[in-house]
C-alpha atoms as a PDB file:
ATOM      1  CA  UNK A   1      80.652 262.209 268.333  1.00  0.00           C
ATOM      2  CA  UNK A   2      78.142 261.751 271.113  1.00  0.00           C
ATOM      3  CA  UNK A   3      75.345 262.571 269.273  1.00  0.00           C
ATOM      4  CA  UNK A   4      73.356 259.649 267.812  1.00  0.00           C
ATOM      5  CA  UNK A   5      74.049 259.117 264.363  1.00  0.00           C
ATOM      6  CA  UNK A   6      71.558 259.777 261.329  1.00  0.00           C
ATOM      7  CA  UNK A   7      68.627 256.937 260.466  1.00  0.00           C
ATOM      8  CA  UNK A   8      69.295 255.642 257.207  1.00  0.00           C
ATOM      9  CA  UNK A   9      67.060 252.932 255.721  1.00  0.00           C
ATOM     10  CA  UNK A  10      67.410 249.315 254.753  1.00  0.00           C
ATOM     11  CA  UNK A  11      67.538 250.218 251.250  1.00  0.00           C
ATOM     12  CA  UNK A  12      70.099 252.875 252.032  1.00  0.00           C
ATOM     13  CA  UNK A  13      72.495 250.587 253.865  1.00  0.00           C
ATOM     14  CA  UNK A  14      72.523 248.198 250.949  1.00  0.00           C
ATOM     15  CA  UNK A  15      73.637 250.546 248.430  1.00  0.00           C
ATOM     16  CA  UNK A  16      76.065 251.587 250.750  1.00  0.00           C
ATOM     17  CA  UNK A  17      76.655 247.951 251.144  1.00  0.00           C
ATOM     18  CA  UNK A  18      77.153 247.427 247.476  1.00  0.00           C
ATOM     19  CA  UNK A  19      79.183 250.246 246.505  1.00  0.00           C
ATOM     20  CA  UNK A  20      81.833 249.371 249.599  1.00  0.00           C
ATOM     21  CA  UNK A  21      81.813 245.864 247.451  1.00  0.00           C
ATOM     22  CA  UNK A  22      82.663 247.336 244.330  1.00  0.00           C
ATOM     23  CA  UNK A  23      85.036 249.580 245.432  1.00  0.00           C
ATOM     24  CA  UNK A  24      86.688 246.971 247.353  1.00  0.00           C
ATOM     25  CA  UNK A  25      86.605 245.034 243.652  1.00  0.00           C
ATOM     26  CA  UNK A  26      88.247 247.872 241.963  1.00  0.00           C
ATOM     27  CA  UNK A  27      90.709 248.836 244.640  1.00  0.00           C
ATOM     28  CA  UNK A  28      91.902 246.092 246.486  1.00  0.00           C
ATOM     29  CA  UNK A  29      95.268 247.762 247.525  1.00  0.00           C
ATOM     30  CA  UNK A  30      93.895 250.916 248.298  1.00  0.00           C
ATOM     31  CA  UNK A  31      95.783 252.393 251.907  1.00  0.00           C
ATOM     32  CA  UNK A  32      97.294 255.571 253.531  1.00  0.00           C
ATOM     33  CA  UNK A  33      99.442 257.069 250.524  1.00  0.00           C
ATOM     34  CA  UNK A  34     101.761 259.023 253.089  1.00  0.00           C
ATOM     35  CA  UNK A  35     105.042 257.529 253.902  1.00  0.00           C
ATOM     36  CA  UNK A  36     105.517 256.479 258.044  1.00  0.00           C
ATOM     37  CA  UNK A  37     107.368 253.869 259.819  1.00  0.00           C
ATOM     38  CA  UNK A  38     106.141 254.947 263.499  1.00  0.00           C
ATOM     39  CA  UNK A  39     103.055 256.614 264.809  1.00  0.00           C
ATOM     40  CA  UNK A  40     104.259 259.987 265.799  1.00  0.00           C
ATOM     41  CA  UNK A  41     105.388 260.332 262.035  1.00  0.00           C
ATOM     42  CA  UNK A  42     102.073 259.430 260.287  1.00  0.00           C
ATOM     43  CA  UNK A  43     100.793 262.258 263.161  1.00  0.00           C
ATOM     44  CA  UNK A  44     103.415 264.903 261.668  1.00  0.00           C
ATOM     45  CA  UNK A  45     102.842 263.813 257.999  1.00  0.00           C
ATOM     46  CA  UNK A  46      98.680 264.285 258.414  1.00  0.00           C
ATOM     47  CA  UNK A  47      99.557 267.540 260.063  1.00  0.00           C
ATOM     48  CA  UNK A  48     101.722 268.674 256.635  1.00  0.00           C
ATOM     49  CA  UNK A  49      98.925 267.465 254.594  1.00  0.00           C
ATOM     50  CA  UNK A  50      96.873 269.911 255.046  1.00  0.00           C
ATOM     51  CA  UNK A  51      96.168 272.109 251.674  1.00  0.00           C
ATOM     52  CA  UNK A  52      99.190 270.104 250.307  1.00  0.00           C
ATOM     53  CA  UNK A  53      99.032 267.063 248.748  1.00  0.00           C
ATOM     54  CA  UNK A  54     100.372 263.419 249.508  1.00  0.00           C
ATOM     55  CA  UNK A  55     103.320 263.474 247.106  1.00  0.00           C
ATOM     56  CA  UNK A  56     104.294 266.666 248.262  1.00  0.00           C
ATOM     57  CA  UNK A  57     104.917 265.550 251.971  1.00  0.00           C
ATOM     58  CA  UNK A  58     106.287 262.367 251.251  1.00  0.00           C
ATOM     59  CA  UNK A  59     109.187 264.196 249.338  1.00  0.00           C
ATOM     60  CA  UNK A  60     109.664 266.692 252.269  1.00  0.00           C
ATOM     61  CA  UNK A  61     109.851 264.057 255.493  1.00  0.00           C
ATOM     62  CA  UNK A  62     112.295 261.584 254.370  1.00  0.00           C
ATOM     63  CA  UNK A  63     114.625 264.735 255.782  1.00  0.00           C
ATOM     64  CA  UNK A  64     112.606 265.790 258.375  1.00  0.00           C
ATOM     65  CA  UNK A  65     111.949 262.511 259.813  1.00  0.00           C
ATOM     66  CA  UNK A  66     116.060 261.655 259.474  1.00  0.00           C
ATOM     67  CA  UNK A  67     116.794 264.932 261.191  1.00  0.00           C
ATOM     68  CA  UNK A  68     113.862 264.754 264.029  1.00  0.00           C
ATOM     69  CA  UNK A  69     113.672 260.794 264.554  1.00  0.00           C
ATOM     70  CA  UNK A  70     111.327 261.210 268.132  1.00  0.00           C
ATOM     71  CA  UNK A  71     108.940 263.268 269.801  1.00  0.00           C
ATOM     72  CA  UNK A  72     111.743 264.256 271.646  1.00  0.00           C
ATOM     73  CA  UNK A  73     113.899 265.919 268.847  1.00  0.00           C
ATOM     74  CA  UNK A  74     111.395 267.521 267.667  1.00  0.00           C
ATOM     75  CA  UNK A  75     110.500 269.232 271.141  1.00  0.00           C
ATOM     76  CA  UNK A  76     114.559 269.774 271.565  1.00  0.00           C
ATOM     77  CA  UNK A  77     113.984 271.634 268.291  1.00  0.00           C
ATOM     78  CA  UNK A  78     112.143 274.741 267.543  1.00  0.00           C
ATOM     79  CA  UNK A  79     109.768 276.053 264.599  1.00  0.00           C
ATOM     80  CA  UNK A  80     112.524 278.226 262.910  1.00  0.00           C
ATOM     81  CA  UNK A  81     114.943 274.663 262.884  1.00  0.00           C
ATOM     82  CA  UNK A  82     111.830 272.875 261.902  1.00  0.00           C
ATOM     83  CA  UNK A  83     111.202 274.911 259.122  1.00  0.00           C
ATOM     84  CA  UNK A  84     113.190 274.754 256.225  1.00  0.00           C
ATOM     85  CA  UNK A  85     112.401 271.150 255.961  1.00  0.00           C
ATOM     86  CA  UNK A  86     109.032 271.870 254.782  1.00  0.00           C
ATOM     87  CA  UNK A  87     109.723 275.296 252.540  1.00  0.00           C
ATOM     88  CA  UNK A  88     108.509 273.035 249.556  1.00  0.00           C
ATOM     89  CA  UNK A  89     104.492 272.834 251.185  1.00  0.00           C
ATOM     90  CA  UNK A  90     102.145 275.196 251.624  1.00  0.00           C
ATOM     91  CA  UNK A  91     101.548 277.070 254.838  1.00  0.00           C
ATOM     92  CA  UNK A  92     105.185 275.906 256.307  1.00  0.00           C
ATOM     93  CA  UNK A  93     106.070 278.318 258.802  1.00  0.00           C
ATOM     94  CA  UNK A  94     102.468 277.519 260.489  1.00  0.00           C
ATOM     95  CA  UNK A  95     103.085 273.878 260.098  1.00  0.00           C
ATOM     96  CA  UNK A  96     106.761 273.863 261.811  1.00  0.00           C
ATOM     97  CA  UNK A  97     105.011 275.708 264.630  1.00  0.00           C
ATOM     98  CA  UNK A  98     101.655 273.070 265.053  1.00  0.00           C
ATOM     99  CA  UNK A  99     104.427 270.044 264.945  1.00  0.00           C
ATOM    100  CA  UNK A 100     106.741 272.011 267.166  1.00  0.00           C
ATOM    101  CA  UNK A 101     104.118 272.499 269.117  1.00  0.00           C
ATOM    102  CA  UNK A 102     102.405 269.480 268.700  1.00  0.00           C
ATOM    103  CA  UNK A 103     105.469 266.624 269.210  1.00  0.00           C
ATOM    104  CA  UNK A 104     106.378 268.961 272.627  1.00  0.00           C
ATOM    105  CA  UNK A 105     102.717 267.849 274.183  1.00  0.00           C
ATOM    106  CA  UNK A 106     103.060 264.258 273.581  1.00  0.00           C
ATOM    107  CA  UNK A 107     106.700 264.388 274.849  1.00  0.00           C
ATOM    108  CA  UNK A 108     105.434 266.215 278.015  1.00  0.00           C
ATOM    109  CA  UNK A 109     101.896 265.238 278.439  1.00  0.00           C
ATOM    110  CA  UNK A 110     102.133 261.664 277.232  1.00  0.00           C
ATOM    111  CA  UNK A 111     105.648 260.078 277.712  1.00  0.00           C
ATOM    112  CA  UNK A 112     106.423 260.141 274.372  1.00  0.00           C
ATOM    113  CA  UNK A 113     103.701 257.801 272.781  1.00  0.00           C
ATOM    114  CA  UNK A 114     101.623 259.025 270.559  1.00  0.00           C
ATOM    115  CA  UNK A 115      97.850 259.484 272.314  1.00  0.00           C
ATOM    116  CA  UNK A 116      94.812 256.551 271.571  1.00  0.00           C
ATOM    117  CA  UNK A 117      92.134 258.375 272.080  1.00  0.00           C
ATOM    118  CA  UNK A 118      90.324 260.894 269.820  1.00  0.00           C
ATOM    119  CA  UNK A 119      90.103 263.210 273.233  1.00  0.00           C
ATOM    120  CA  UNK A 120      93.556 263.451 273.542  1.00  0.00           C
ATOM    121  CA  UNK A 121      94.896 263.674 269.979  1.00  0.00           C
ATOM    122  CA  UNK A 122      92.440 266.782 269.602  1.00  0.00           C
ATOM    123  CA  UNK A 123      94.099 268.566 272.553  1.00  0.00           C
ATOM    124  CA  UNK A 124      97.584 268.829 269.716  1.00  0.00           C
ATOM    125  CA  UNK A 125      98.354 271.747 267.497  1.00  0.00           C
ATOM    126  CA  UNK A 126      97.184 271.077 264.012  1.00  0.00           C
ATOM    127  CA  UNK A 127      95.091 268.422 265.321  1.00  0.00           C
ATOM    128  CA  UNK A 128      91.488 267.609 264.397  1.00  0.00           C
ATOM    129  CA  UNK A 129      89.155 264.887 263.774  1.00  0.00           C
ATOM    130  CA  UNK A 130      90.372 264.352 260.064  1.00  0.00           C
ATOM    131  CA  UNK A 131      93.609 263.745 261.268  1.00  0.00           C
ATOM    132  CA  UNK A 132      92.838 262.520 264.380  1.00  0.00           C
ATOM    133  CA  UNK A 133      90.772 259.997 262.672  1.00  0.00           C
ATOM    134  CA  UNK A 134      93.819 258.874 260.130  1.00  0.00           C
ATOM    135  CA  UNK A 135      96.354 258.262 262.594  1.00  0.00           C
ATOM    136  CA  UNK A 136      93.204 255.973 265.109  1.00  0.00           C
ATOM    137  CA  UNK A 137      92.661 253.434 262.349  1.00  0.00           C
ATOM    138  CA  UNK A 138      96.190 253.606 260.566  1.00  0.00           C
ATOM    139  CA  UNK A 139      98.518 253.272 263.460  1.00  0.00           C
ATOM    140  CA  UNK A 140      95.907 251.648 266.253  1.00  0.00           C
ATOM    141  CA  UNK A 141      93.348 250.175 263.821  1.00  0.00           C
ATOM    142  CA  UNK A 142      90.707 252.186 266.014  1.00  0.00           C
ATOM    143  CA  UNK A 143      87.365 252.642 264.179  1.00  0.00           C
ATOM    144  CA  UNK A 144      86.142 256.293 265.584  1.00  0.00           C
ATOM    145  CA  UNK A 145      85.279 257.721 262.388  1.00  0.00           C
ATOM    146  CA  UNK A 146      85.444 258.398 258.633  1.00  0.00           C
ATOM    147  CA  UNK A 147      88.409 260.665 257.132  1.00  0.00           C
ATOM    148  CA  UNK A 148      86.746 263.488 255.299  1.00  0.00           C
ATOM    149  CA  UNK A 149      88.967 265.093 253.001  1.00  0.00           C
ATOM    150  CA  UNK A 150      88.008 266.852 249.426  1.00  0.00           C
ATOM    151  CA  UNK A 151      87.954 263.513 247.349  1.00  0.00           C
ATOM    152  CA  UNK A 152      85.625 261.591 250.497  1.00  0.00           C
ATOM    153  CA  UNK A 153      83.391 265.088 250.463  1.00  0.00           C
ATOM    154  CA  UNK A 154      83.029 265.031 246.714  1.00  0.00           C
ATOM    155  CA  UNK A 155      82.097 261.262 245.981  1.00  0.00           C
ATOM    156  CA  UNK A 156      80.219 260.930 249.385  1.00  0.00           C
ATOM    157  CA  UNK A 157      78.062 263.794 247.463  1.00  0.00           C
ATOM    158  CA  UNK A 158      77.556 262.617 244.005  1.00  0.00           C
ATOM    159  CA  UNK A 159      77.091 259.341 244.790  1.00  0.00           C
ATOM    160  CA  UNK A 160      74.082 260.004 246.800  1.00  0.00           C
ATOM    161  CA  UNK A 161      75.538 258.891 250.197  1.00  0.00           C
ATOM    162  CA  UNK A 162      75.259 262.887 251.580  1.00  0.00           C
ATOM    163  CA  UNK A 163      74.198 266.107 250.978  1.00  0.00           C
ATOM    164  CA  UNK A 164      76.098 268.097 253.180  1.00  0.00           C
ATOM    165  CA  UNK A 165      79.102 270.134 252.913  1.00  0.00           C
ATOM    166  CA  UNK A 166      79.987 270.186 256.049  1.00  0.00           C
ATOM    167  CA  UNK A 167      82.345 267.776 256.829  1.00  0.00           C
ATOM    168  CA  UNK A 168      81.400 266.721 260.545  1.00  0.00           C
ATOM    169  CA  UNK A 169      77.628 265.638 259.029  1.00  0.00           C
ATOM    170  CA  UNK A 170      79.538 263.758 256.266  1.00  0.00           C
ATOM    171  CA  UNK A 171      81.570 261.979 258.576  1.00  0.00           C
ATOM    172  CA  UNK A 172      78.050 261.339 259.902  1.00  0.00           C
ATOM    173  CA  UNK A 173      76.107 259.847 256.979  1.00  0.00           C
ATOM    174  CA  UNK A 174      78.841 257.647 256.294  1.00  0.00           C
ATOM    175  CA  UNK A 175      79.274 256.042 259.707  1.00  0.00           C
ATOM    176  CA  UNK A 176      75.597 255.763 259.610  1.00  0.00           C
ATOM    177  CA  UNK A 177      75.788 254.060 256.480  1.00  0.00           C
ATOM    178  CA  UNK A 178      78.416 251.739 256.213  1.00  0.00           C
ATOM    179  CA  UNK A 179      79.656 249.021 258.823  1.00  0.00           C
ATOM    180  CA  UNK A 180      82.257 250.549 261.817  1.00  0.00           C
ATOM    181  CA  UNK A 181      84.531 247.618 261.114  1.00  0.00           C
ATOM    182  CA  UNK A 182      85.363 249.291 257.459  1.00  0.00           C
ATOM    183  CA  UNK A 183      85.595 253.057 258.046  1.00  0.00           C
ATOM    184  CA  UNK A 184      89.257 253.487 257.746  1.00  0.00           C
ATOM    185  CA  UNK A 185      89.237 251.298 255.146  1.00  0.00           C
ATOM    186  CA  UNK A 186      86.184 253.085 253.084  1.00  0.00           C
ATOM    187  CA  UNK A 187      87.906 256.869 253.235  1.00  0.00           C
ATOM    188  CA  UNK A 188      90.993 254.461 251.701  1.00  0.00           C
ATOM    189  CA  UNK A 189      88.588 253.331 249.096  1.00  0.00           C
ATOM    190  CA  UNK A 190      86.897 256.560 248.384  1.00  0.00           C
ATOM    191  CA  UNK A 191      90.514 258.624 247.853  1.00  0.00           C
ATOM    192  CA  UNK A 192      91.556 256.171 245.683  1.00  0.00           C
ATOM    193  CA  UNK A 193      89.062 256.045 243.399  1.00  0.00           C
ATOM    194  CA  UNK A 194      88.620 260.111 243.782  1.00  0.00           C
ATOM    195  CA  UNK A 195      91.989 260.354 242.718  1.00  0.00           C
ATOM    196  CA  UNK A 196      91.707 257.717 240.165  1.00  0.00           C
ATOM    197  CA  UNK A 197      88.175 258.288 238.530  1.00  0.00           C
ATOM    198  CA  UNK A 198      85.480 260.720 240.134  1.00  0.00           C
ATOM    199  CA  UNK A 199      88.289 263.289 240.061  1.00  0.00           C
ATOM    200  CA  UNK A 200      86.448 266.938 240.503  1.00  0.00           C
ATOM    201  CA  UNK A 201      86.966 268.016 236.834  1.00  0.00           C
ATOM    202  CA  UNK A 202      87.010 265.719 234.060  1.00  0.00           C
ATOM    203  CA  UNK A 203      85.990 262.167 236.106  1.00  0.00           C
ATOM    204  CA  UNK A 204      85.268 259.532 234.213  1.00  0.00           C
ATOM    205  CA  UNK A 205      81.498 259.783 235.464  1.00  0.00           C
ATOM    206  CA  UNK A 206      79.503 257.721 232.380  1.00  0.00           C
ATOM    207  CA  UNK A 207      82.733 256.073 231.351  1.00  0.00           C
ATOM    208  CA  UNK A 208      82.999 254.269 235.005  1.00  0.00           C
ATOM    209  CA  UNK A 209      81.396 251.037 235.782  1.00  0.00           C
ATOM    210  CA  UNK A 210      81.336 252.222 239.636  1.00  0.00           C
ATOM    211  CA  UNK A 211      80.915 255.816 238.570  1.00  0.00           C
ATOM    212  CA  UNK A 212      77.560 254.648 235.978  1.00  0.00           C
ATOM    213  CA  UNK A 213      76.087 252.611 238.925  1.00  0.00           C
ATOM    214  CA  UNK A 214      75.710 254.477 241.693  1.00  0.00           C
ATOM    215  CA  UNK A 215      76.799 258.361 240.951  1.00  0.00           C
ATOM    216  CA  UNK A 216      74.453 261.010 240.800  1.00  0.00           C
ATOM    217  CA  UNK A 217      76.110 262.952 238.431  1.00  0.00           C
ATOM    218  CA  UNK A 218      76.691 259.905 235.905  1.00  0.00           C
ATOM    219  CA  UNK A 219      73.089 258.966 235.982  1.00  0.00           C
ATOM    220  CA  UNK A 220      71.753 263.029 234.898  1.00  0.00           C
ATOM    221  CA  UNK A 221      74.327 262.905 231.926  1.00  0.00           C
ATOM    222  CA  UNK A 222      72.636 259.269 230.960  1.00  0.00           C
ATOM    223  CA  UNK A 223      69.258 260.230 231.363  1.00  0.00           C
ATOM    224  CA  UNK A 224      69.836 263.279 229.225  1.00  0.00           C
ATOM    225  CA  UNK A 225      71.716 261.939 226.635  1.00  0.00           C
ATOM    226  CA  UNK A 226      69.761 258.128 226.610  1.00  0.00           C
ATOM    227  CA  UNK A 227      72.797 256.511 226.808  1.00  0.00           C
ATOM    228  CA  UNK A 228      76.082 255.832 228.675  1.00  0.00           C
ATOM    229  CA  UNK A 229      78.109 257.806 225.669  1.00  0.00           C
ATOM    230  CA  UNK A 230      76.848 260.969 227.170  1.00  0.00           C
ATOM    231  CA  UNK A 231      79.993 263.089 227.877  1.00  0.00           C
ATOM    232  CA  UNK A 232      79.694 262.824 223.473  1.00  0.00           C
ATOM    233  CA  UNK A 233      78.404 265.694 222.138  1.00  0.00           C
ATOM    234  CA  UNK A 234      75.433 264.519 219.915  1.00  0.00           C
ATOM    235  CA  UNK A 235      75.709 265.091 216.347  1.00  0.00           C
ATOM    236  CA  UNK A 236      74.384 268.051 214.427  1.00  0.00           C
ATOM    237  CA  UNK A 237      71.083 267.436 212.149  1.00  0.00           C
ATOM    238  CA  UNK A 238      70.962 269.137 209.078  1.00  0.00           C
ATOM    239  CA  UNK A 239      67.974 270.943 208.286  1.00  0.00           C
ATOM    240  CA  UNK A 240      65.628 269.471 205.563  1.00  0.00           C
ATOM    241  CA  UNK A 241      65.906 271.313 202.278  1.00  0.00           C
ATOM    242  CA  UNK A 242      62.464 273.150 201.451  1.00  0.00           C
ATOM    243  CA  UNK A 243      60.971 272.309 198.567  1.00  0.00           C
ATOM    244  CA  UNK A 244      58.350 274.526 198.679  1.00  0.00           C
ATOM    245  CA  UNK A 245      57.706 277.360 196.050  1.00  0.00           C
ATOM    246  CA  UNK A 246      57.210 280.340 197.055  1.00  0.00           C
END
């Protein structure tokens, strides 16, 4: 991202500041949930992610990762061998194809090693910033951006930190926002306590220390109700009897 990044105020920073503190507080193991032991495999494991989630590709590349072991094997291979390794995720005919497709650049393009540089990871199949982005400050502890996935989107948004959709600008705010030297670390933060608390339906919202504090959403259901009990539906007054005779 060449572009200069958004101006955020003093007082913004030190929110963002604080929450980063808290999550830290409440999540203090909080890391890449997929399963890799070398850098080309976090690559094809962010590539299966897509529209599937974590627990879903960690049961599929134990076998794919036994079968394909390098770059190499997989560019020896082709999508239709590829394939039935990942019948189990969504989209897995496309997804043997972009790591078919994908593994065969870096084997002829690269030597083998798995690209550094944003510039060259988003010349792969099934490549772009988000996972681009992943496998920088996973594998090479490279700080060139914020993963934005659904759970980073959605608390990014009700905690007041963005108000775009689009995840490019909230990629933006963040890095604007919060220290470079922590965003890998603050997508970790934000996923776990997405999938934890703030989930999309039913979060925790008034119930959540973190969630009470600085989300948007929270503080509307306490300001309606007057008080942090307000995901309670209020009891039911009885009318007054009338004692007036008609």
């Amino acid at each position: 991202m060449d572009k200069p990044l958004p101006r955020k105020s003093d007082a913004q920073r030190a929110r963002a500041k604080a929450l980063l503190a808290a999550l830290r507080r409440r999540h203090p193991d909080a890391h890449c949930e997929l399963t890799w032991s070398q850098p080309h495999e976090l690559l094809v494991a962010t590539i299966l992610s897509a529209q599937s989630t974590d627990v879903g590709v960690n049961k599929a590349t134990p076998a794919l990762f036994q079968a394909f072991p390098t770059p190499a094997a997989f560019a020896a291979a082709s999508p239709e061998t590829i394939a039935p390794f990942l019948r189990t995720l969504n989209f897995w005919r496309n997804k043997a194809r972009a790591v078919h497709e994908s593994m065969r650049t870096i084997t002829e393009r690269f030597g083998g090693e798995v690209p550094r540089t944003m510039e060259e990871l988003l010349t792969l199949r099934g490549v772009a910033r988000k996972t681009a982005n992943v496998v920088l400050g996973n594998v090479f502890g490279i700080q060139e951006g914020v993963v934005v996935d659904t759970h980073v989107g959605r608390l990014a948004r009700r905690m007041g930190l963005t108000r775009h959709t689009d995840p490019e600008r909230v990629e933006r705010d963040l890095m604007a926002l919060f220290p470079r030297t922590h965003w890998c670390l603050l997508s970790h933060l934000l996923i776990f306590h997405g999938r934890r608390a703030c989930k999309a339906r039913g979060g925790s919202c008034a119930e959540d220390s973190i969630c009470r504090r600085f989300c948007s959403e929270a503080a509307k259901a306490v300001s309606r109700s007057g008080s942090s009990s307000a995901s309670r539906p209020r009891a039911r007054t009885r009318p007054r009897p009338s004692h007036r005779s008609d």
